[in-house]
Protein backbone atom coordinates (compact mmCIF):
# COMPACT_ATOMS: atom_id res chain seq x y z
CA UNK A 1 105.09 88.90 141.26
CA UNK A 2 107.40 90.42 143.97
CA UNK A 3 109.73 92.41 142.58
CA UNK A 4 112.80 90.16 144.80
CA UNK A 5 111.45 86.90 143.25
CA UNK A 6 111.90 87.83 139.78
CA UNK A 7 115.31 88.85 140.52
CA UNK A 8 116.30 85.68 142.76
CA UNK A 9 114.57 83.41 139.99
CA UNK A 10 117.05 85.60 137.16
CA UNK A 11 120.22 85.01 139.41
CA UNK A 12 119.67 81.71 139.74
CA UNK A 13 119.15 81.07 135.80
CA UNK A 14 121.87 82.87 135.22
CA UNK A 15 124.59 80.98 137.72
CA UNK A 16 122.89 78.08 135.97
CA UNK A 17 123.75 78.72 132.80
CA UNK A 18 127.34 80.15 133.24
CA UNK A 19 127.95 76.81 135.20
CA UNK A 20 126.52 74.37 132.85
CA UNK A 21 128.19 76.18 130.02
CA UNK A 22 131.62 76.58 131.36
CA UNK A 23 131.44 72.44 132.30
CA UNK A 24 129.79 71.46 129.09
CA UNK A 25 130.94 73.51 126.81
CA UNK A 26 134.80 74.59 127.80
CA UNK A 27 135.75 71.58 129.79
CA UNK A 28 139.13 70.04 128.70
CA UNK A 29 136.98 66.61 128.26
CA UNK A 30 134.03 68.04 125.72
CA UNK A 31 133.00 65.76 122.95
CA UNK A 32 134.37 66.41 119.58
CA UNK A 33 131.44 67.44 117.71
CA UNK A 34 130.77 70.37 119.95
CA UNK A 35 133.16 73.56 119.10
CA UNK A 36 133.97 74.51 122.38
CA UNK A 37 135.01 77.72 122.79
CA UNK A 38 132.80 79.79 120.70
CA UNK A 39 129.55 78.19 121.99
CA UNK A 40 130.99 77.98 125.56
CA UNK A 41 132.16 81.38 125.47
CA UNK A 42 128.22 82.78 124.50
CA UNK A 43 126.68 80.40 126.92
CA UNK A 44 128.89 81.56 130.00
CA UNK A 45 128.26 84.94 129.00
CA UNK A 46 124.97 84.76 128.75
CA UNK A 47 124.99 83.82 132.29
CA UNK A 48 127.06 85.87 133.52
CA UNK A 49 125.25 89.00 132.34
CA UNK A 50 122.07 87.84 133.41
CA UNK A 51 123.34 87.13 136.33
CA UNK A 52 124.77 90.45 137.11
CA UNK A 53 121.32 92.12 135.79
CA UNK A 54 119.88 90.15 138.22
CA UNK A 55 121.97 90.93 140.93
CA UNK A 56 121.53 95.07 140.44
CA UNK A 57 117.46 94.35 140.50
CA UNK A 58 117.83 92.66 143.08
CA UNK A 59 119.66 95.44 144.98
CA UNK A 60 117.53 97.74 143.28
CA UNK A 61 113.85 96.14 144.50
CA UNK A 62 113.27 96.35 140.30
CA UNK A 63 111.14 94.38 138.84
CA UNK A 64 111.65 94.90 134.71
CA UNK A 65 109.78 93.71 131.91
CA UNK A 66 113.66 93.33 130.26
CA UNK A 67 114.68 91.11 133.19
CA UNK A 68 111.76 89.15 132.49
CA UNK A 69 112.13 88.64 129.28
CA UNK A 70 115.88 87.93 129.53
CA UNK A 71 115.75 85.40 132.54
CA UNK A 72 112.83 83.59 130.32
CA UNK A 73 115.97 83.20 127.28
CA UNK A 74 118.14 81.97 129.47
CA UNK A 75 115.64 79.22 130.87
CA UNK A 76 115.45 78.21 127.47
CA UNK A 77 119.57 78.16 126.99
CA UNK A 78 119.75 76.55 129.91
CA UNK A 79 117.23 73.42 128.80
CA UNK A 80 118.85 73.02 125.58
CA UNK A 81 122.59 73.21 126.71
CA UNK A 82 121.16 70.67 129.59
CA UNK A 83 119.29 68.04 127.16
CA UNK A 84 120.51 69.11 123.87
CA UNK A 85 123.62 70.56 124.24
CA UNK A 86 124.21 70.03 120.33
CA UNK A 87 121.25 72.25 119.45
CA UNK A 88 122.98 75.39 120.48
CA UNK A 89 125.39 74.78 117.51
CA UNK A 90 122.35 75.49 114.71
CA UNK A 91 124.20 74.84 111.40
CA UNK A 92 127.04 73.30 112.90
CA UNK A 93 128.00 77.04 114.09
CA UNK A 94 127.67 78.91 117.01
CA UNK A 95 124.38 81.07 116.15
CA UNK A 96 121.98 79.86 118.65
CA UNK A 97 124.34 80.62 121.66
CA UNK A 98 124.93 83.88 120.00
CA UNK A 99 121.28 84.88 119.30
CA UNK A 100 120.81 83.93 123.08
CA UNK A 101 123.98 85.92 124.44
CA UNK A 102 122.47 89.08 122.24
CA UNK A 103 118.63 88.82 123.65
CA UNK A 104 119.84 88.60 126.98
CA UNK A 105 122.24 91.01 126.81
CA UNK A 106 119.80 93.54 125.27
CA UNK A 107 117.51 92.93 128.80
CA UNK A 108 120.35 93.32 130.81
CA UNK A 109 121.29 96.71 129.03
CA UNK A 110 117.85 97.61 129.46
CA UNK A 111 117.62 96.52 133.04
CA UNK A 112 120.63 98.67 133.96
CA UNK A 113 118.65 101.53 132.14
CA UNK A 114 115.97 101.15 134.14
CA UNK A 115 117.88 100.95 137.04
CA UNK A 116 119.54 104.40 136.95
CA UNK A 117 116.13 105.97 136.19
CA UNK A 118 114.88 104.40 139.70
């Protein structure tokens, strides 16, 4: 896969989910049941940094297994704050938005790693 592609696709995932999250989640007119901050707040992170991870392999011509990996959890955030938006919530709590925020954080981290080492 061309290095460019990967990075385009993770840009695009990541505007994605920062955008979905910030209108589903932190909107003035969410539903009740959701908790809106907390959950917003992970999902537009997560978007944000893979976004930005995105953007420096892009810039880079870097094609990481991290970046990958990352852009591949925030697909999945991005489906389940699309269809299921209640699902992120497991236990009534934040923990799935966190648990995403964390993986993709930990590929963007390592995507900037690999980055200065290019």
């Amino acid at each position: 896969m061309d290095s460019r592609f990967t990075a385009l696709v993770a840009v695009a995932v990541g505007v994605s989910v920062a955008a979905l999250g910030a209108v589903r989640y932190l909107s003035a007119g969410a539903p009740p049941p959701f908790d809106p901050f907390a959950t917003g707040a992970f999902v537009v992170v997560t978007g944000v940094l893979l976004t930005a991870a995105g953007g420096l392999a892009l810039s880079k011509g870097l094609d990481h297994l991290a970046l990958r990996a990352a852009t591949a959890v925030g697909a999945v955030t991005l489906l389940l704050a699309a269809f299921s938006p209640g699902s992120l919530r497991f236990g009534g709590v934040f923990w799935l938005a966190l648990v995403a925020c964390a993986l993709v954080g930990t590929g963007a981290y390592r995507t900037v790693v690999a980055s200065r080492a290019k």
